[in-house]
Protein backbone atom coordinates (compact mmCIF):
# COMPACT_ATOMS: atom_id res chain seq x y z
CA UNK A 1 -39.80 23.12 6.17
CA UNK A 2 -38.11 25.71 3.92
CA UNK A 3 -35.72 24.16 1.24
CA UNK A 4 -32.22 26.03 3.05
CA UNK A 5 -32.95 24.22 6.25
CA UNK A 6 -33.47 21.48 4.57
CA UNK A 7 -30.24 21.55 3.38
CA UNK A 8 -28.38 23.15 6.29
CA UNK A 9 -29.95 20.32 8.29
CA UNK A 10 -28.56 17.83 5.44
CA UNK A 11 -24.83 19.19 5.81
CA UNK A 12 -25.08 19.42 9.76
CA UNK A 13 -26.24 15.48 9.65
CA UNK A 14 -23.42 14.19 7.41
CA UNK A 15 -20.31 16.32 9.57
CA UNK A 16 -21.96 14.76 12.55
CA UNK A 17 -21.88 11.11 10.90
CA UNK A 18 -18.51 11.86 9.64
CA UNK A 19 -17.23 12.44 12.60
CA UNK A 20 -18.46 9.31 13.95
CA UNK A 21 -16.19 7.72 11.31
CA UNK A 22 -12.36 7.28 12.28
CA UNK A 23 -9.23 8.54 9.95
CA UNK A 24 -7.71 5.40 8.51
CA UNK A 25 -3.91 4.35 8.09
CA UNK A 26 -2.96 1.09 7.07
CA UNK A 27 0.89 1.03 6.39
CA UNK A 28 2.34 -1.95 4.43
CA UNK A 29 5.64 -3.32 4.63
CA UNK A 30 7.37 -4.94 1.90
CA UNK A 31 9.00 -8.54 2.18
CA UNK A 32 9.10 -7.80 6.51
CA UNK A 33 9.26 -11.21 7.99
CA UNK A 34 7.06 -12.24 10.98
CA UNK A 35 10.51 -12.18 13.03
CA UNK A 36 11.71 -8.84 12.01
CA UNK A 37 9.97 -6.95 14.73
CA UNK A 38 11.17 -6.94 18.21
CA UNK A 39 7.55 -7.61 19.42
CA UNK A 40 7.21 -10.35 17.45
CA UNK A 41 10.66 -12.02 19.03
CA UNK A 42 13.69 -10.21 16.65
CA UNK A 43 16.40 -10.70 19.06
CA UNK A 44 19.47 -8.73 16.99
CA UNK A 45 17.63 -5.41 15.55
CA UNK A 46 15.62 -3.43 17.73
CA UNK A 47 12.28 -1.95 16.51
CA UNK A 48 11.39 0.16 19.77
CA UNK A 49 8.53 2.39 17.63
CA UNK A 50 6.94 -1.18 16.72
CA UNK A 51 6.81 -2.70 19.98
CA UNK A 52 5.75 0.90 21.39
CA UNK A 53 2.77 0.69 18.67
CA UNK A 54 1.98 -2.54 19.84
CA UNK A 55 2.16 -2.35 23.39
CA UNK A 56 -0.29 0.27 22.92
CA UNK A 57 -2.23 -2.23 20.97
CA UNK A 58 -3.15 -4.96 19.71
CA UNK A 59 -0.70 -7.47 17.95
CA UNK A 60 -2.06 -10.28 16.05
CA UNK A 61 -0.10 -13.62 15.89
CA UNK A 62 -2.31 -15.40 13.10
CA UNK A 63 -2.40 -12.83 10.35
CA UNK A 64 -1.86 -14.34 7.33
CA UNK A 65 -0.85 -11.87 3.82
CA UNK A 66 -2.93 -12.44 0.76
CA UNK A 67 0.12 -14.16 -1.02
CA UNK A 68 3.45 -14.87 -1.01
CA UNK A 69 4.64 -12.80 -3.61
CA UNK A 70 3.76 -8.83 -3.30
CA UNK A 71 1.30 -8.33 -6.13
CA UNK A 72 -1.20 -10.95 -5.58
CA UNK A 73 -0.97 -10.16 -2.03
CA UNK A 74 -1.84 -6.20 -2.39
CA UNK A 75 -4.79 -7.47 -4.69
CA UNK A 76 -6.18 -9.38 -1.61
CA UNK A 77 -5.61 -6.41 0.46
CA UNK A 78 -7.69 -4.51 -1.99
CA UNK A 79 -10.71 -6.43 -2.75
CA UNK A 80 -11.08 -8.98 0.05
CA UNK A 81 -11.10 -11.72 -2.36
CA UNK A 82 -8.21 -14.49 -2.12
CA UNK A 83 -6.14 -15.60 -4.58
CA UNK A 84 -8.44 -18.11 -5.78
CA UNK A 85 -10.99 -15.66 -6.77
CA UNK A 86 -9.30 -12.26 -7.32
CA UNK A 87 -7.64 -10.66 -10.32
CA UNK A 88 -4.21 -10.66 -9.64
CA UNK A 89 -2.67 -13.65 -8.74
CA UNK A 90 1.23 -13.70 -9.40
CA UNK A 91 3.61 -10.97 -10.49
CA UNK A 92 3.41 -11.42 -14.08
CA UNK A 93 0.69 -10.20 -16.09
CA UNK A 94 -2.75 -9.09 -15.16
CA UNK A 95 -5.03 -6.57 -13.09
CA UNK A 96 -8.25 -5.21 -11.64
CA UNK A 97 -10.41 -3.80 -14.08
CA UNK A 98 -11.99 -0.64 -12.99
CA UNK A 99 -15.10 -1.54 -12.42
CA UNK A 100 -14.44 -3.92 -9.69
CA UNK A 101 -14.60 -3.13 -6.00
CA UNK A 102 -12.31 -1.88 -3.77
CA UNK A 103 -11.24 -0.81 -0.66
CA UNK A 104 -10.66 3.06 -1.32
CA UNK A 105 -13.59 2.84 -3.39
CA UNK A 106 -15.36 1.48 -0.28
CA UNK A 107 -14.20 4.57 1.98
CA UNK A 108 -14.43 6.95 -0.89
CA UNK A 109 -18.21 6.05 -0.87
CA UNK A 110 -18.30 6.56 2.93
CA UNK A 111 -16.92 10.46 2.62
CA UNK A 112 -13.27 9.48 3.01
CA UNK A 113 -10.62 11.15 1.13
CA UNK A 114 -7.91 8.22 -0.06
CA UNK A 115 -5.00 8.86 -0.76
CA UNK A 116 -1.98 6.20 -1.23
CA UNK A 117 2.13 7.07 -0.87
CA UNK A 118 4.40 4.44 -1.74
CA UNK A 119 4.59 1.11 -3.59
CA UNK A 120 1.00 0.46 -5.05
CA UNK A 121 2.05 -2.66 -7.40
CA UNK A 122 -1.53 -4.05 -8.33
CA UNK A 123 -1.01 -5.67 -11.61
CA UNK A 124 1.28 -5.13 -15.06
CA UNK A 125 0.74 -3.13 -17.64
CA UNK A 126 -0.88 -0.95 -15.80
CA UNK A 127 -1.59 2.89 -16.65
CA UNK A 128 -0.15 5.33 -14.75
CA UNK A 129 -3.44 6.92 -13.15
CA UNK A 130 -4.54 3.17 -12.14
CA UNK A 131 -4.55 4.52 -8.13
CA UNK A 132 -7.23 6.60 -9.69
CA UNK A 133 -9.30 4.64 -11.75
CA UNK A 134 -9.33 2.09 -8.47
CA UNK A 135 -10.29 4.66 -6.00
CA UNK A 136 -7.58 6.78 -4.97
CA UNK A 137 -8.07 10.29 -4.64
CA UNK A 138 -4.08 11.31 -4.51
CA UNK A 139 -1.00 9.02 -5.16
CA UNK A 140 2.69 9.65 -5.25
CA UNK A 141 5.24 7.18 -5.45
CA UNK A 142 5.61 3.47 -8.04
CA UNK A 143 2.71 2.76 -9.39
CA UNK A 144 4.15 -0.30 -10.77
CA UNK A 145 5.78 -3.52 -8.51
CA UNK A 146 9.30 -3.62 -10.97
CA UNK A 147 9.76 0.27 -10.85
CA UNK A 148 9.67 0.20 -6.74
CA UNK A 149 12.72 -1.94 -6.89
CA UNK A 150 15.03 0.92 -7.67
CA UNK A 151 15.47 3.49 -4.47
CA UNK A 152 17.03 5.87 -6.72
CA UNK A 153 15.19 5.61 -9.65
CA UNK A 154 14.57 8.79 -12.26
CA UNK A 155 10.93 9.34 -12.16
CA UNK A 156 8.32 8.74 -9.85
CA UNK A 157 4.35 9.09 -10.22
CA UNK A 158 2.13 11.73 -8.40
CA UNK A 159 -1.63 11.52 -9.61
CA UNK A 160 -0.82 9.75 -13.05
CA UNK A 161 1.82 12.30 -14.03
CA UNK A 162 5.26 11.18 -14.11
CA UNK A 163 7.58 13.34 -11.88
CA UNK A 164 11.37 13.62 -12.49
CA UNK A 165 14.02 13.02 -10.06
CA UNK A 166 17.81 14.46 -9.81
CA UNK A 167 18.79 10.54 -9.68
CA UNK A 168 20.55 8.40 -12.84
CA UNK A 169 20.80 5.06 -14.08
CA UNK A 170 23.81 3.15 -15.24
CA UNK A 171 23.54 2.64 -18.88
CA UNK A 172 22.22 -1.40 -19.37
CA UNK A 173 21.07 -1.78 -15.52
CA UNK A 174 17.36 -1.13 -16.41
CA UNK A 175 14.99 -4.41 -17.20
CA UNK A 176 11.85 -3.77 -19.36
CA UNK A 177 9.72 -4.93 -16.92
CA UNK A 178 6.52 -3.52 -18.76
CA UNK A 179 5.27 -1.88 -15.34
CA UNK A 180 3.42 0.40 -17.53
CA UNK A 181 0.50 0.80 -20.22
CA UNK A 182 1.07 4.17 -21.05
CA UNK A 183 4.45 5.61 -20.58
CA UNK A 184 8.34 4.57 -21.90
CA UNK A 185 9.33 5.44 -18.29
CA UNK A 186 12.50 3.60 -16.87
CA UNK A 187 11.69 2.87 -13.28
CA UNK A 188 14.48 -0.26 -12.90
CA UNK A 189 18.12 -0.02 -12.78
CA UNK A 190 20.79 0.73 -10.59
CA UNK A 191 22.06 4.22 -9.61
CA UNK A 192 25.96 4.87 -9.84
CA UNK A 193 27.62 6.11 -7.09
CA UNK A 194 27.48 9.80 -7.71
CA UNK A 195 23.61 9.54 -8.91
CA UNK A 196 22.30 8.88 -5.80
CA UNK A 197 20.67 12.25 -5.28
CA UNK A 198 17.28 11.02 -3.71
CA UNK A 199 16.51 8.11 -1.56
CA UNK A 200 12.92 7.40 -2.28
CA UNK A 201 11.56 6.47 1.03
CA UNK A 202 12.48 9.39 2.44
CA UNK A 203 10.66 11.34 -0.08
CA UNK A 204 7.83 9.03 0.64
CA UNK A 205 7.98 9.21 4.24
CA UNK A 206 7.80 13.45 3.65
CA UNK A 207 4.89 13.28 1.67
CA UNK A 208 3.43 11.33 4.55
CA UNK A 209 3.79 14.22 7.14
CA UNK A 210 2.65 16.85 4.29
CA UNK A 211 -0.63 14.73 3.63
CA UNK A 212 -1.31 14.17 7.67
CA UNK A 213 -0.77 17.90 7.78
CA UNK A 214 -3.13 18.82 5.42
CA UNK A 215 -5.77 16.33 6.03
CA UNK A 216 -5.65 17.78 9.36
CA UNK A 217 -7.37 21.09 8.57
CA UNK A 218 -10.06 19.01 6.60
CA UNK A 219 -13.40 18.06 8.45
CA UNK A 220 -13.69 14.23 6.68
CA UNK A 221 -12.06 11.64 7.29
CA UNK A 222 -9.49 10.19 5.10
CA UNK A 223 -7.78 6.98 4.23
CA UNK A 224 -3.80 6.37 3.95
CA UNK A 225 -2.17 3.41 2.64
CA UNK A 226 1.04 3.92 3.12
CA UNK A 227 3.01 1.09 1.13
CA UNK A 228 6.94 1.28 1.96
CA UNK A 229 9.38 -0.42 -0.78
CA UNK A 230 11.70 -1.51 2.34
CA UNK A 231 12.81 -3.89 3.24
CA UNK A 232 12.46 -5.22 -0.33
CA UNK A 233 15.95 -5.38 -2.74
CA UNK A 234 16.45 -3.75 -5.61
CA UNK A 235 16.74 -6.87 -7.82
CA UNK A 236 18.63 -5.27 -10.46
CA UNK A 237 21.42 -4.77 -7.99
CA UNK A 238 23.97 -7.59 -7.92
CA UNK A 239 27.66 -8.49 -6.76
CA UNK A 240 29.28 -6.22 -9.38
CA UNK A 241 26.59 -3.03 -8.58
CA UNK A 242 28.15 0.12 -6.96
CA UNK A 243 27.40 -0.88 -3.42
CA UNK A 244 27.92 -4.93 -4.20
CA UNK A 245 24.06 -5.66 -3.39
CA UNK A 246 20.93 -4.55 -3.37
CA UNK A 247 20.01 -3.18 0.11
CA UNK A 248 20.79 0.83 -1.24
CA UNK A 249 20.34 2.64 2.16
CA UNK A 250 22.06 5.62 1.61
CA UNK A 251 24.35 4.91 4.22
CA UNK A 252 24.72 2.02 7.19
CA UNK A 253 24.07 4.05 10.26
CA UNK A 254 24.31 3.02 12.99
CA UNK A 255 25.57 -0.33 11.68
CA UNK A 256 28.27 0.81 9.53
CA UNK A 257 30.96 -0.45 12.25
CA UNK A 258 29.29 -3.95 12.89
CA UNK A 259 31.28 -6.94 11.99
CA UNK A 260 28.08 -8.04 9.29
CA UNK A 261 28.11 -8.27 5.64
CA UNK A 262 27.79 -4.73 3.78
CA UNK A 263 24.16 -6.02 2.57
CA UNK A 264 23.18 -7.21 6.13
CA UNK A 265 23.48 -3.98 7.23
CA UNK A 266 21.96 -2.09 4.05
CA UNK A 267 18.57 -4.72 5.73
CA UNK A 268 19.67 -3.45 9.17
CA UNK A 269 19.12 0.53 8.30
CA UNK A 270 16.15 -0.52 6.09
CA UNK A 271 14.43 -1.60 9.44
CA UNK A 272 15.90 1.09 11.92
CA UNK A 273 14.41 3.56 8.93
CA UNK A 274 10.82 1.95 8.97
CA UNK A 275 10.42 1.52 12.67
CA UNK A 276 11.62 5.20 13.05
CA UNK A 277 9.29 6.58 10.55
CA UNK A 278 6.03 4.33 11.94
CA UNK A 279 6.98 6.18 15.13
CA UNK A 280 7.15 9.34 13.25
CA UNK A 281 3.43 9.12 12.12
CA UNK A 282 1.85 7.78 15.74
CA UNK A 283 4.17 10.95 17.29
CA UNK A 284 2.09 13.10 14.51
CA UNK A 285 -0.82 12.09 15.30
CA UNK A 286 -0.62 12.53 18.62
CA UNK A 287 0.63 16.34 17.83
CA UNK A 288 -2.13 16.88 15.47
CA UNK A 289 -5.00 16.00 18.32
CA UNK A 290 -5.66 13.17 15.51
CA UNK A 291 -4.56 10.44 17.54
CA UNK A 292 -7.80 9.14 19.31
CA UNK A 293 -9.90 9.28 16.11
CA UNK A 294 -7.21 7.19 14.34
CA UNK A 295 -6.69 3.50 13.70
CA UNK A 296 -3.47 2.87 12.34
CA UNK A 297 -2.55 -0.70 11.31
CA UNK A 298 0.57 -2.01 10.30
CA UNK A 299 1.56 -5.14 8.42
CA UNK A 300 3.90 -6.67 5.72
CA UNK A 301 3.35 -7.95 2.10
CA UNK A 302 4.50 -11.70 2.54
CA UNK A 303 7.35 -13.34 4.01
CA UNK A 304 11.35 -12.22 4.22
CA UNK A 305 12.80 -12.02 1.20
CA UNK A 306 16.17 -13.82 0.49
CA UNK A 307 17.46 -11.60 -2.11
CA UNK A 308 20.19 -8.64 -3.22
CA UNK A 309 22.83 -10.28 -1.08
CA UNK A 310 20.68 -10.40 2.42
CA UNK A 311 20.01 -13.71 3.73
CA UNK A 312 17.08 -14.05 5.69
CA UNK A 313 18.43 -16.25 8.21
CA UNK A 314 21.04 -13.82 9.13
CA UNK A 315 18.13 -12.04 11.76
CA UNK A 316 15.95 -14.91 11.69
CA UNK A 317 13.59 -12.73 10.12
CA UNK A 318 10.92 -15.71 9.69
CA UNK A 319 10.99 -16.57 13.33
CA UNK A 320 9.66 -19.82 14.14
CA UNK A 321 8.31 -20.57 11.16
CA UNK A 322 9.73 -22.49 7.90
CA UNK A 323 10.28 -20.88 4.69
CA UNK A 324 10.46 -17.26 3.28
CA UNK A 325 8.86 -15.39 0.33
CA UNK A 326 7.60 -17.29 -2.11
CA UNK A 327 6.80 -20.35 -0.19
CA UNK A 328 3.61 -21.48 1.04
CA UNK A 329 4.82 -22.71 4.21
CA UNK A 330 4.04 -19.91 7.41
CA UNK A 331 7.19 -18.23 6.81
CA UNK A 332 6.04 -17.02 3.48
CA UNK A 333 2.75 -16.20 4.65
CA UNK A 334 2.24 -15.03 8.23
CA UNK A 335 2.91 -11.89 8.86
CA UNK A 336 3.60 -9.25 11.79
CA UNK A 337 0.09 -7.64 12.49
CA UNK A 338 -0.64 -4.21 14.77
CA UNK A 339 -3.53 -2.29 14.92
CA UNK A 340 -2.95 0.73 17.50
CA UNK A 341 -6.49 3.14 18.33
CA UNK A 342 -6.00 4.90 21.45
CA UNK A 343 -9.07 4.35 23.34
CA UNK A 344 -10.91 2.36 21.20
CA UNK A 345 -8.50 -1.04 21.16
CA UNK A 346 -7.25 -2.19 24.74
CA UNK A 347 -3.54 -1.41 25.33
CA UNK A 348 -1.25 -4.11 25.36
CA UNK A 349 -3.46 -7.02 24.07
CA UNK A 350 -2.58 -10.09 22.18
CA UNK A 351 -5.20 -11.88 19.49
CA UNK A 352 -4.76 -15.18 18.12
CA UNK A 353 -7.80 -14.83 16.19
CA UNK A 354 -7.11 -16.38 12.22
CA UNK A 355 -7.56 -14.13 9.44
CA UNK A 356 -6.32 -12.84 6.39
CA UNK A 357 -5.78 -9.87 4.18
CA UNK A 358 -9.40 -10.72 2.74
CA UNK A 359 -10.67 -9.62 6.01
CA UNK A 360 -9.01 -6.21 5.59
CA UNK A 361 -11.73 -4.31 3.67
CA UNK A 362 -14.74 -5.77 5.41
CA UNK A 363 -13.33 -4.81 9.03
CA UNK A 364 -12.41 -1.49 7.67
CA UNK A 365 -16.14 -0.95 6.00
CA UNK A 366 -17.72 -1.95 9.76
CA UNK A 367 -15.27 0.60 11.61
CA UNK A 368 -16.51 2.59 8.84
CA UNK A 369 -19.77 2.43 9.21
CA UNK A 370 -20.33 1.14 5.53
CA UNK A 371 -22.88 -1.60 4.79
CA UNK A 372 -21.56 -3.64 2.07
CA UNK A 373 -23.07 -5.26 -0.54
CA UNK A 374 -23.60 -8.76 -1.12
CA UNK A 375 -22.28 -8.38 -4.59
CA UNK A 376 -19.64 -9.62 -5.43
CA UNK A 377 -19.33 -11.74 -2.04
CA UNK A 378 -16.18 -11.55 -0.60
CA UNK A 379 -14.14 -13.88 0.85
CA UNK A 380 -13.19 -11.79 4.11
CA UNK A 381 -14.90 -11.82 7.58
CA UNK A 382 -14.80 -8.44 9.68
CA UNK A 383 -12.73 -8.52 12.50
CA UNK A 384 -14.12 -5.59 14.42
CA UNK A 385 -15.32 -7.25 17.20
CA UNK A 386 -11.83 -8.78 18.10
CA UNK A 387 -10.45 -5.04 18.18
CA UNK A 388 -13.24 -3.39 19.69
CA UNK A 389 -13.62 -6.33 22.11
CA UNK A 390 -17.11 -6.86 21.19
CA UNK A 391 -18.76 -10.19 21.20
CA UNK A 392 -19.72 -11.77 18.03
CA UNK A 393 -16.54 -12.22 16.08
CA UNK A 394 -17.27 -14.87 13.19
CA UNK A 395 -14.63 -17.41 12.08
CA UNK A 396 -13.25 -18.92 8.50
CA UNK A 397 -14.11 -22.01 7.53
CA UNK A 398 -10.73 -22.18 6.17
CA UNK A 399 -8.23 -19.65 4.40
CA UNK A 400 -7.00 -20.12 0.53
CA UNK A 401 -3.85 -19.26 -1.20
CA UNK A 402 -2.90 -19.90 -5.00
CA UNK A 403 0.84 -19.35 -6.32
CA UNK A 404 1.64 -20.19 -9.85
CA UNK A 405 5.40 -19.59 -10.02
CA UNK A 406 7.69 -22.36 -9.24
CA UNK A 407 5.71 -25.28 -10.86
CA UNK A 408 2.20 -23.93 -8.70
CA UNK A 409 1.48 -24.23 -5.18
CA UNK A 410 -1.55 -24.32 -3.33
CA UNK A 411 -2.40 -23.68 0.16
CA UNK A 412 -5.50 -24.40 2.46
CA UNK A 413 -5.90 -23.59 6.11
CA UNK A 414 -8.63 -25.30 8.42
CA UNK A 415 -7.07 -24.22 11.54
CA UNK A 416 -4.76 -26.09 12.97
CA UNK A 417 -4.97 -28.01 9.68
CA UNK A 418 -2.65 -27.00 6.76
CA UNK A 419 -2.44 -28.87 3.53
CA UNK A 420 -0.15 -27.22 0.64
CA UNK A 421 -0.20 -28.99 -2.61
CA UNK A 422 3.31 -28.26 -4.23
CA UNK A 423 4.03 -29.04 -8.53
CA UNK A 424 0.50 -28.46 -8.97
CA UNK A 425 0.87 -27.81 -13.04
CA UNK A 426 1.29 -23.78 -13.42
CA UNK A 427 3.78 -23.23 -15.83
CA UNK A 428 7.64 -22.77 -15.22
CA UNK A 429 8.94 -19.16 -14.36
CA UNK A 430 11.46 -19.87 -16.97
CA UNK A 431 9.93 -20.59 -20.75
CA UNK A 432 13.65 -22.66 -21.45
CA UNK A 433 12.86 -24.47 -18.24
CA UNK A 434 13.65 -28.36 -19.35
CA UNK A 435 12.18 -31.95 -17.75
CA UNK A 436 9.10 -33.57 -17.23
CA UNK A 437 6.66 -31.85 -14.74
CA UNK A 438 7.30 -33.51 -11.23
CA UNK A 439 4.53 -35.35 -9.36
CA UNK A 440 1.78 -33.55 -6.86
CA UNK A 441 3.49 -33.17 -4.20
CA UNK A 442 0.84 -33.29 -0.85
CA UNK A 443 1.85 -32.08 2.95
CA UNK A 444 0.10 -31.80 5.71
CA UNK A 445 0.83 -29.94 9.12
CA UNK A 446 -0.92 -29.25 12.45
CA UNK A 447 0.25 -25.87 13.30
CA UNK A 448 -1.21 -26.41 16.81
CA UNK A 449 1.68 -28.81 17.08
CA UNK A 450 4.23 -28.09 14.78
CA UNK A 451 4.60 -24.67 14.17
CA UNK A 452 7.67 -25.02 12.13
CA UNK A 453 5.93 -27.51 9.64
CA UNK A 454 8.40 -30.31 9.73
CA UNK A 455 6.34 -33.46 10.17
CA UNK A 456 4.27 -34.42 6.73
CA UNK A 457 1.28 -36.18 8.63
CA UNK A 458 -0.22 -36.31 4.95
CA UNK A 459 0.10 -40.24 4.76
CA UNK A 460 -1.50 -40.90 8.40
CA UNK A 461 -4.38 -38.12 8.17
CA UNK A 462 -6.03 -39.23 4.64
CA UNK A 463 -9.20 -38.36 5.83
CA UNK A 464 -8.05 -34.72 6.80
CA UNK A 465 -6.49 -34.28 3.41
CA UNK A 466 -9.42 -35.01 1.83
CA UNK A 467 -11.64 -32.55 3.24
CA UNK A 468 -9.26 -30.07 2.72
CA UNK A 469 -8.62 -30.82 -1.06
CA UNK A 470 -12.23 -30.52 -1.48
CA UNK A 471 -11.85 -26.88 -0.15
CA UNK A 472 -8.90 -26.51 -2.33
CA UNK A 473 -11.39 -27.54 -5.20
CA UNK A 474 -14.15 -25.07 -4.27
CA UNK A 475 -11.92 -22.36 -3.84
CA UNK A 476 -11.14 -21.44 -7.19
CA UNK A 477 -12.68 -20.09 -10.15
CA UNK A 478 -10.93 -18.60 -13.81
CA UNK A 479 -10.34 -14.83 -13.07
């Protein structure tokens, strides 16, 4: 056979295999409770483009995030290791090296262009190009997890090169929060008043369309994670800020005349932006004729967040569950799950299957068609069959989560078992912190049971604590 067919053969082969291979979104919420979503039982807000998404497919009601904190959790996300055994495991400092796997690298490999828009937030210092260096063939938006807090900051980041904004900062609002490596660039602060030129996720959610627009002339398939800042706080934002909290919507909406705190509904128009914009990208898809070769799936970073004047109980954004961001009880950690493929996952279905944000890259790297190695082994199952309604879905033998912020907490999950060990010996946030260390702290709950984790059954089960402390033991290794 002559060398040029051959090769034309060659090219023919892989556009026929890429095709096979569906376009990719995974869009990431950050600090969303479980309860936040009107398909997931928010009773005050409405979230019609969610509940549309979901009705159209399936919602999962035993997600569980990577962490309870956002950078540890995106680090899950993107390696399928837990926070016992990946690189990243608090906000402070640390991150991936750039050898390590990942999920766009996974993708990349498998002819996908990858591209992420929004909040990427995998470690500090980190250089500017680290999207890049970890598998990300375009990025605009924070590269680091402090910058994202500010909605009108200066400068954003498009493929490692800082890009300036129209916004300002008031003089002595900005923390060094060392974000960055490589560059003296002032992501934090507030904006005054009349320096609010720019509202970030709106220039986000624009870059969105342009990349679906252009991706949709390409023949491979590509990859978007699409990592919102909303509805985080801008933590530098306080009572005596220009707005008098930290939920900077440019404006209230719909809201504005609603007998709610100002900062309840900044959190209000935060959502009503989101859910609008999700619906956005489905509507684009299905104008593009990209719709049936398309999952999309949507999630959230860790529980609600309880900070620049909202209050998380205000919407019950937790739901059922007890506790909020930061805590290792299910509201800190279980999460509002969709995955919508027209087609491909049944319409209106409901899984209670467990899993985790480990089991992200693995699922993606069967719909993928990408056979993984066996090094490093990851801690993530694929959950393919449960969306493709396939037999053979494999379980966990139990989920894992490390914190080390508030004197350490640990978390095991041996469905319905939970055990969380609380004072387990991390360091204080606070170096002036003062006192003696207080005791291990053991509880014990039977989500089955007691979804809102109320009764400690940690005294009466020993035998149940013990096997999961062994798992607690086996689950962790120096990173």
């Amino acid at each position: 056979m002559k060398p040029f067919l051959i090769l034309t053969l060659l090219f023919l082969g892989a556009i026929a295999q890429a095709a096979d291979k569906p376009n990719i979104i995974f869009i990431l919420a950050d600090d969303m409770g479980y309860g936040d979503a009107g398909c997931f039982g928010q009773k005050t807000l409405t979230t019609p483009h969610l509940d549309k998404m979901a009705a159209e497919g399936m919602k999962f009601t035993r997600m569980y995030a990577g962490c309870t904190v956002c950078a540890p959790s995106r680090c899950v996300l993107m390696t399928g290791l837990h926070t016992g055994h990946c690189r990243v495991r608090g906000n402070g400092v640390g991150s991936i090296p750039d050898g390590d796997l990942t999920l766009p690298k996974v993708l990349k490999s498998a002819g996908y262009h990858t591209a992420c828009i929004g909040k990427y937030g995998l470690g500090k210092p980190i250089p500017l190009d680290d999207p890049q260096r970890k598998g990300f063939d375009e990025f605009f938006g924070y590269v680091g997890t402090s910058h994202a807090h500010n909605f009108y900051t200066k400068a954003l980041v498009r493929n490692g090169k800082i890009v300036d904004l129209p916004n300002t900062v008031i003089p002595g609002s900005a923390k060094d929060a060392k974000d960055y490596s490589d560059s003296d660039l002032v992501g934090t602060g507030v904006a005054p008043l009349d320096g609010r030129k720019a509202w970030v996720p709106q220039l986000l959610a624009d870059d969105v369309q342009r990349y679906l627009g252009e991706r949709a002339k390409e023949k491979a398939p590509f990859f978007l994670y699409y990592a919102f800042n909303i509805p985080h706080a801008n933590n530098e934002a306080g009572k005596t800020s220009p707005l008098g909290h930290g939920m900077e919507s440019p404006g209230y909406g719909e809201f504005k005349d609603k007998d709610w705190p100002d900062a309840e509904k900044g959190f209000a128009q935060f959502m009503r932006f989101l859910d609008n914009d999700v619906g956005k990208i489905l509507a684009r898809l299905k104008d593009l004729g990209l719709a049936e070769n398309t999952l999309v799936m949507f999630s959230s970073d860790n529980g609600p967040h309880q900070e620049g004047g909202h209050q998380s109980d205000f919407f019950n954004s937790n739901g059922d569950f007890k506790g909020i961001k930061r805590d290792m009880t299910d509201g800190g950690i279980r999460e509002p799950f969709i995955a919508w493929w027209p087609g491909k996952i049944k319409a209106g279905t409901t899984s209670e299957h467990v899993c985790g944000f480990q089991d992200i890259l693995p699922t993606l790297a069967d719909i993928s068609l990408t056979k993984l190695s066996s090094d490093p082994q990851l801690d993530g199952l694929s959950f393919a069959p449960t969306l493709l309604g396939k037999p053979g879905q494999q379980q966990h033998s139990h989920l894992y989560w490390a914190f080390d912020e508030q004197g350490g907490k640990i978390a095991v999950l041996k469905w319905p078992w939970k055990l969380i060990h609380l004072n387990t010996g991390a360091a204080p946030k606070s170096p002036k912190a003062k006192g003696k260390p207080k005791p291990l702290e053991k509880l014990l709950y039977n989500l089955e049971t007691d979804i809102g984790e109320e009764n400690n059954l940690a005294a009466e089960k020993p035998e149940i604590v013990a096997e999961l402390e062994k798992l607690i033991q086996s689950s962790w290794r120096a990173p």
